[in-house]
PDB file of N, CA and C in Angstrom:
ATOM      1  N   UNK A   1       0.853  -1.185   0.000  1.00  0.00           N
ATOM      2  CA  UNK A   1       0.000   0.000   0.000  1.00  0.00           C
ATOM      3  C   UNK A   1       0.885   1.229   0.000  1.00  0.00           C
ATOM      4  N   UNK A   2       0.592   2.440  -0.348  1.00  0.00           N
ATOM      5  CA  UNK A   2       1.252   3.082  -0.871  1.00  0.00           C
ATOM      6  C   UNK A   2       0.225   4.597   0.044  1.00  0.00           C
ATOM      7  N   UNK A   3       0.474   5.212   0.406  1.00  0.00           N
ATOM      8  CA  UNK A   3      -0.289   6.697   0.823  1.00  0.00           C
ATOM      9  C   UNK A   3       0.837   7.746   0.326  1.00  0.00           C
ATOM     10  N   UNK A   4      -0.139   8.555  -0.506  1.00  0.00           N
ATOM     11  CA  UNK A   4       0.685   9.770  -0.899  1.00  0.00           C
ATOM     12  C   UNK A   4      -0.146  10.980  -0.671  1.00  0.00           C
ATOM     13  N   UNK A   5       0.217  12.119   0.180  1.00  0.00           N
ATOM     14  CA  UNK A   5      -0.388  12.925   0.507  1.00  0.00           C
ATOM     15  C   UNK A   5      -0.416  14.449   0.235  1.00  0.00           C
ATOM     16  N   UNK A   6      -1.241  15.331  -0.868  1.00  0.00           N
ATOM     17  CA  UNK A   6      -1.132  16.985  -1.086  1.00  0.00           C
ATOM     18  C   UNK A   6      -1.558  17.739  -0.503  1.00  0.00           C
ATOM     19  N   UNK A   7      -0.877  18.671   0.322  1.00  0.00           N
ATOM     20  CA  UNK A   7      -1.416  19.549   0.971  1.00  0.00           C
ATOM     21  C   UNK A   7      -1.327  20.515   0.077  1.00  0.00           C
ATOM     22  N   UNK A   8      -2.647  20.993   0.302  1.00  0.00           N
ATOM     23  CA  UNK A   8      -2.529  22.505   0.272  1.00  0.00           C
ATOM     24  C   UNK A   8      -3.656  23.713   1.569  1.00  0.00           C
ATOM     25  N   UNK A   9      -3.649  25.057   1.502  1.00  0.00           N
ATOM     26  CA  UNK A   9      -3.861  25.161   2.288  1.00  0.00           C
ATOM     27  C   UNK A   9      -5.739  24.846   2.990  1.00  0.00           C
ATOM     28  N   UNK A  10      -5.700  24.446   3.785  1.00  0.00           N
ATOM     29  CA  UNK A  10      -6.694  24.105   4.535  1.00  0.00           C
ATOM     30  C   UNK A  10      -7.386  22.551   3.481  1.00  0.00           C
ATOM     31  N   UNK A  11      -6.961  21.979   2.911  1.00  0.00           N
ATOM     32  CA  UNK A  11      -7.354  21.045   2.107  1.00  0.00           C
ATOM     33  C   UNK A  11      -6.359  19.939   2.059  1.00  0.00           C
ATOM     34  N   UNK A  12      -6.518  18.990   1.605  1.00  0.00           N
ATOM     35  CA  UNK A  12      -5.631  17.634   1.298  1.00  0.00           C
ATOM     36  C   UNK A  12      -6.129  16.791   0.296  1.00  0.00           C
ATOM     37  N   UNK A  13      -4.973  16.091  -0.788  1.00  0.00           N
ATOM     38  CA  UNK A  13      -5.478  14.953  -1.855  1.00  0.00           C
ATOM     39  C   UNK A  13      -4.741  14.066  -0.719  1.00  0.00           C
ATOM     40  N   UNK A  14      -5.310  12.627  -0.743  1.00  0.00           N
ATOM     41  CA  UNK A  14      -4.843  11.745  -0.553  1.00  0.00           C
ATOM     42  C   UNK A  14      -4.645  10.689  -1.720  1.00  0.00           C
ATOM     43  N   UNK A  15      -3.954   9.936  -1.789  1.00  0.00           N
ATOM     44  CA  UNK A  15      -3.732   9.241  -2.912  1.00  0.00           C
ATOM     45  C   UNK A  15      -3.634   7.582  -2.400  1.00  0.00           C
ATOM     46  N   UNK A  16      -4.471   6.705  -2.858  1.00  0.00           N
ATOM     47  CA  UNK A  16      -4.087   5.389  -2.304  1.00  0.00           C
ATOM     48  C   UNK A  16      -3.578   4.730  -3.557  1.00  0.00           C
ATOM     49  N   UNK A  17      -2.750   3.660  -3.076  1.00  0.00           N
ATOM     50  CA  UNK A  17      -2.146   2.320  -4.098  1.00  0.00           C
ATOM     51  C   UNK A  17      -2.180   1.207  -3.892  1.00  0.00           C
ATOM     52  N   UNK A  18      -2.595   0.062  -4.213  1.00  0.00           N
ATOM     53  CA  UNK A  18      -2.410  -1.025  -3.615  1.00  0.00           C
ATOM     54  C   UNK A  18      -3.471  -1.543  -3.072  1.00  0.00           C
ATOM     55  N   UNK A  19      -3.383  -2.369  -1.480  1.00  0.00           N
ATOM     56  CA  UNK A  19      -4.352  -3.272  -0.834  1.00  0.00           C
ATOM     57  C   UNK A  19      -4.399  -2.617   0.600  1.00  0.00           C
ATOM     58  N   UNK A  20      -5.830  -2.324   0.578  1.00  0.00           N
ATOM     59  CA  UNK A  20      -6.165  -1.347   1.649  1.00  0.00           C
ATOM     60  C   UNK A  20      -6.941  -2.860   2.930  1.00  0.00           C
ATOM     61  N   UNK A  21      -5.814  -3.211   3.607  1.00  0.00           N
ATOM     62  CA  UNK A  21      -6.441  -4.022   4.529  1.00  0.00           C
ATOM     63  C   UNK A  21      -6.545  -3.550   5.333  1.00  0.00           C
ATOM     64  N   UNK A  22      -6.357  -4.344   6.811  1.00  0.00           N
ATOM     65  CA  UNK A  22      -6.389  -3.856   8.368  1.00  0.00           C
ATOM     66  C   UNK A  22      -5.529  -2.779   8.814  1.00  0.00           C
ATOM     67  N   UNK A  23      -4.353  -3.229   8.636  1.00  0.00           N
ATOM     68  CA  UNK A  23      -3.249  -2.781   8.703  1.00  0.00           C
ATOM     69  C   UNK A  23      -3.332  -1.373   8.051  1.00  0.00           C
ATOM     70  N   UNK A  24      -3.414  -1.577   6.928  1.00  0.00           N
ATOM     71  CA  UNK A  24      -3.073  -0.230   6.176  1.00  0.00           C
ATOM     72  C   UNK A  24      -3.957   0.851   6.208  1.00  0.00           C
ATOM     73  N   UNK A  25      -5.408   0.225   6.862  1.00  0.00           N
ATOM     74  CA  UNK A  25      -6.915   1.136   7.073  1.00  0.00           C
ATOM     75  C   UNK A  25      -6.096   1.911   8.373  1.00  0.00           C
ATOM     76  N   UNK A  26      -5.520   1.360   9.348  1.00  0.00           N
ATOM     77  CA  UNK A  26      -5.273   1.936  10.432  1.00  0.00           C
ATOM     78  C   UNK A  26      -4.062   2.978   9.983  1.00  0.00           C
ATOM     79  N   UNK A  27      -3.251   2.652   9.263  1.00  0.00           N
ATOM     80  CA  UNK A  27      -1.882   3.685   8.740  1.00  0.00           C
ATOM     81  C   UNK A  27      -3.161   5.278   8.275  1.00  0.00           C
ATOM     82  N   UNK A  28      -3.957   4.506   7.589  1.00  0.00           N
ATOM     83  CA  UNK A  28      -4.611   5.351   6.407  1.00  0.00           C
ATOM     84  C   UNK A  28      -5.433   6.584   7.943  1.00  0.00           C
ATOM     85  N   UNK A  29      -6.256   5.835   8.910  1.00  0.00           N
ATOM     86  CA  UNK A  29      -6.647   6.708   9.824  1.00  0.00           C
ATOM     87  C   UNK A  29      -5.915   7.582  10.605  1.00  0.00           C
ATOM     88  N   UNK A  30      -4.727   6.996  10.756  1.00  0.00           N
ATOM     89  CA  UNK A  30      -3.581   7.847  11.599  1.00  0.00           C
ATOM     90  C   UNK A  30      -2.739   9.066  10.484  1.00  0.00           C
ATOM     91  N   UNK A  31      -3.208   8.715   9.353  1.00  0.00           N
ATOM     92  CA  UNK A  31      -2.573  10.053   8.448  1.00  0.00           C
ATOM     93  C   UNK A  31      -4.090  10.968   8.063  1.00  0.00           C
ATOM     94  N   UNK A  32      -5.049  10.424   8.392  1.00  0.00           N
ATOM     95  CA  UNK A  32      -6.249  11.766   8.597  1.00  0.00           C
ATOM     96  C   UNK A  32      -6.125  12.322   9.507  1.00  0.00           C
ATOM     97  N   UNK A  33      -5.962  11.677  11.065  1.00  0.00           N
ATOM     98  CA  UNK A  33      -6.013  12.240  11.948  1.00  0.00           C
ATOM     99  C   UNK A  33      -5.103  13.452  12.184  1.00  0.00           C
ATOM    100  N   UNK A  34      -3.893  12.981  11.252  1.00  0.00           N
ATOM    101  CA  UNK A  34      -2.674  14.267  11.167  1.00  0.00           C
ATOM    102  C   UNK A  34      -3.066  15.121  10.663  1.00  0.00           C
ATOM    103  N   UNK A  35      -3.750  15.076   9.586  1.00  0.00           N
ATOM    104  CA  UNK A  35      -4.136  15.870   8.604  1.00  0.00           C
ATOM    105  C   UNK A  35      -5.229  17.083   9.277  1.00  0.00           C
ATOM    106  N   UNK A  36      -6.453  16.554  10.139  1.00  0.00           N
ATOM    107  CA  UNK A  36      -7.188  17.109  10.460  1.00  0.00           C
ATOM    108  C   UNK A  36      -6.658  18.060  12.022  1.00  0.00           C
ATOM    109  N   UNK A  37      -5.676  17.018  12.200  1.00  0.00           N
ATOM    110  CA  UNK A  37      -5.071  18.054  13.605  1.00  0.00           C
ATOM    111  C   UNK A  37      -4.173  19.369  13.481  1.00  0.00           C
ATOM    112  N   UNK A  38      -3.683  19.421  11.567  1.00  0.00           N
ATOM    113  CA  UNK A  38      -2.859  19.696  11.147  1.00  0.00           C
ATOM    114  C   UNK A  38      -3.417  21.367  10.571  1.00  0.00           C
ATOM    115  N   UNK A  39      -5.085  21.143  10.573  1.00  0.00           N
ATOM    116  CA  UNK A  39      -5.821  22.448  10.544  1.00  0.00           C
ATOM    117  C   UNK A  39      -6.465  22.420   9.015  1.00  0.00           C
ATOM    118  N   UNK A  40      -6.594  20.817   8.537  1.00  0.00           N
ATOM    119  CA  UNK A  40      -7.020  20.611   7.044  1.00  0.00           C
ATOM    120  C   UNK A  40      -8.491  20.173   7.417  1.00  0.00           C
ATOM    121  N   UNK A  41      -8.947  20.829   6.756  1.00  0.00           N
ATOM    122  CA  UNK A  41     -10.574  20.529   6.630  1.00  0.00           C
ATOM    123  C   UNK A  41     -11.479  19.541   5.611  1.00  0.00           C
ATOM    124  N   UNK A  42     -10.671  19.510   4.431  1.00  0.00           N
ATOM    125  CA  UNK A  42     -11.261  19.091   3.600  1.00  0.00           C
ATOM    126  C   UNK A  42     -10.456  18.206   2.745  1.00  0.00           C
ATOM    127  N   UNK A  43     -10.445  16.886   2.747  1.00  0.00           N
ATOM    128  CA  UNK A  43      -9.577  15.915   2.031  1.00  0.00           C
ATOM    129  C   UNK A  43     -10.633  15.282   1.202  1.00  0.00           C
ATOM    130  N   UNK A  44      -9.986  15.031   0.070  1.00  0.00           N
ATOM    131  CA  UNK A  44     -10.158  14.456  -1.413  1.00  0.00           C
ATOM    132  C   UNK A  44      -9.664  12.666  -1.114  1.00  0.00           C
ATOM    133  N   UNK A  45      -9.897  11.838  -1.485  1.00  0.00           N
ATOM    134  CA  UNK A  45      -9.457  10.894  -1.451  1.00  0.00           C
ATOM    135  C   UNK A  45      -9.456   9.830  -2.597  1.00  0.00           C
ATOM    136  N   UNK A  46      -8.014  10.123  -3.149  1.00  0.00           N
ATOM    137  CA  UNK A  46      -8.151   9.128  -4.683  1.00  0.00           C
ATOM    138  C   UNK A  46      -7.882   7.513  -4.230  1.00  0.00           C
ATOM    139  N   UNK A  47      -8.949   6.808  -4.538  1.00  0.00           N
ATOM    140  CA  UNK A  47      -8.718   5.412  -4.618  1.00  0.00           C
ATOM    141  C   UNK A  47      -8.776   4.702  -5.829  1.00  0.00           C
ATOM    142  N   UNK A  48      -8.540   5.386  -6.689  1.00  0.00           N
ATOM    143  CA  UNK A  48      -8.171   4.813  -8.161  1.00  0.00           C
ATOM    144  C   UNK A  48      -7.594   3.547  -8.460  1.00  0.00           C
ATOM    145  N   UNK A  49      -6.336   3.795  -7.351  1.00  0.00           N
ATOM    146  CA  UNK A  49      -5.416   2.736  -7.738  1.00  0.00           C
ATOM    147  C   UNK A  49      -5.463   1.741  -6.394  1.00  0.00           C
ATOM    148  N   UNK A  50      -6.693   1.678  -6.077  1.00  0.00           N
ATOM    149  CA  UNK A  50      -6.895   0.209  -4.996  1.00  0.00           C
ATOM    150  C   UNK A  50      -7.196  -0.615  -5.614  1.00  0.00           C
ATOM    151  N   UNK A  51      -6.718  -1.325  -4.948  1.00  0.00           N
ATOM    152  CA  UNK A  51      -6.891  -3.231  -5.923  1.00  0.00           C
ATOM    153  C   UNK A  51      -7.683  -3.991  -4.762  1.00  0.00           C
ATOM    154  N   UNK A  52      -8.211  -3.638  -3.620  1.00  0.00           N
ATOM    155  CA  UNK A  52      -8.806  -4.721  -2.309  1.00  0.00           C
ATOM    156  C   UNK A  52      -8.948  -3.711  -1.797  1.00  0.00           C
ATOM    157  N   UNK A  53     -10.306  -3.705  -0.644  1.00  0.00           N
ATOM    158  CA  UNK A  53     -10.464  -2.931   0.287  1.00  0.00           C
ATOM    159  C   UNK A  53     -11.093  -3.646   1.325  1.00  0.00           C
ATOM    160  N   UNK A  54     -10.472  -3.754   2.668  1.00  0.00           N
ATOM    161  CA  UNK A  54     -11.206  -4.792   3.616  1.00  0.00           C
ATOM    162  C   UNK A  54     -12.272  -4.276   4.365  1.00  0.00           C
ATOM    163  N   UNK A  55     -13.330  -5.285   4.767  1.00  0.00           N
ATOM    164  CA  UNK A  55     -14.329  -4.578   5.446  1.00  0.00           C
ATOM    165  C   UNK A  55     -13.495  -3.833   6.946  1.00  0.00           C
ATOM    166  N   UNK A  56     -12.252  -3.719   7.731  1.00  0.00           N
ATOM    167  CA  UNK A  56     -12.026  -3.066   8.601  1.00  0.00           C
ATOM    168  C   UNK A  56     -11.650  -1.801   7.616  1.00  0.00           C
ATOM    169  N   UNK A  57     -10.876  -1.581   6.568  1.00  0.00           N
ATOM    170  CA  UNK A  57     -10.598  -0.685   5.771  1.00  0.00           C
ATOM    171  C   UNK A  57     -12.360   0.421   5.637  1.00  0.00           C
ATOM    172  N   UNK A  58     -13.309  -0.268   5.529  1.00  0.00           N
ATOM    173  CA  UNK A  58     -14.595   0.008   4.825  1.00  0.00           C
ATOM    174  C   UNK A  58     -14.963   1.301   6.046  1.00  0.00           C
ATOM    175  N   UNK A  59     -15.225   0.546   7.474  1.00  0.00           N
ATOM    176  CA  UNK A  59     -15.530   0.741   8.462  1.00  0.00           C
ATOM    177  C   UNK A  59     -15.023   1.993   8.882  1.00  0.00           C
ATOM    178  N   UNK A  60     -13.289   1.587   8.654  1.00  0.00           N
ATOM    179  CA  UNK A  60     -12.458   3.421   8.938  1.00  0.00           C
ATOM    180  C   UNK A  60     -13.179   4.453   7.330  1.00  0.00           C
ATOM    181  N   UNK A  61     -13.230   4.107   6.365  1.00  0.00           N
ATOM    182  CA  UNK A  61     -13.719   5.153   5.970  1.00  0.00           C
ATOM    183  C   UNK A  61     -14.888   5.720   5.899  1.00  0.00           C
ATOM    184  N   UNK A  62     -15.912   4.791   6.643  1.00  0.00           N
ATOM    185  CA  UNK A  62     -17.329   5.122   6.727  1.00  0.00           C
ATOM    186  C   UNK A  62     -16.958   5.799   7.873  1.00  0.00           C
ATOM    187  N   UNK A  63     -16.197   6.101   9.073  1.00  0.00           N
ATOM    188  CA  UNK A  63     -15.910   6.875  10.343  1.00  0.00           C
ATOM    189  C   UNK A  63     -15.994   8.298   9.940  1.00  0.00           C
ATOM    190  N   UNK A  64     -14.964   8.228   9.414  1.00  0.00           N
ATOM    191  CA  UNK A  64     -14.042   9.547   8.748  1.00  0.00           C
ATOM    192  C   UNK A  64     -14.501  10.291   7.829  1.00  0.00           C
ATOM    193  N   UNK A  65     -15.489   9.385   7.074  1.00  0.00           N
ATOM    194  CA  UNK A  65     -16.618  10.061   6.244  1.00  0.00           C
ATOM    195  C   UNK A  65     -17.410  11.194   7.126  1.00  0.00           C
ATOM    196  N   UNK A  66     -18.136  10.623   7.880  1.00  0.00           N
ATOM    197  CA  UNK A  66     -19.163  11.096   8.854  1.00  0.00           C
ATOM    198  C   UNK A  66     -18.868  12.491   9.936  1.00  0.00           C
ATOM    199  N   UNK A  67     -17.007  12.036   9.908  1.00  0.00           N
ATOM    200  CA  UNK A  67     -16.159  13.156  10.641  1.00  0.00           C
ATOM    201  C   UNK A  67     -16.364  14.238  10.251  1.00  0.00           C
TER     202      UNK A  67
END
């Protein structure tokens, strides 16, 4: 899995690659949480290039959605 991240101001692209499992759902929540502590309001999130997404993966982005 791959996270690549654009800031700009008060906004963020995120970029995913790869296989978004357990593991990587939790990497993926701990780089929003930066993001949003970081004074970014509004993130984009490209999942273009996911190949798997696990239902714990599903769960963190239905959270973070709602955030």
């Amino acid at each position: 899995m791959k996270i690549d991240v654009t800031r700009e101001t008060g906004s963020a692209r995120v970029q995913l690659e790869g296989r978004l499992d357990r593991e990587w759902a939790e990497h993926l929540s701990h780089t929003l949480e930066d993001l949003v502590h970081g004074g970014v309001r509004s993130v984009t999130l490209d999942c273009s290039g996911v190949t798997y997404v696990s239902s714990a993966a599903t769960r963190v982005l239905t959270r973070w959605r709602e955030e």
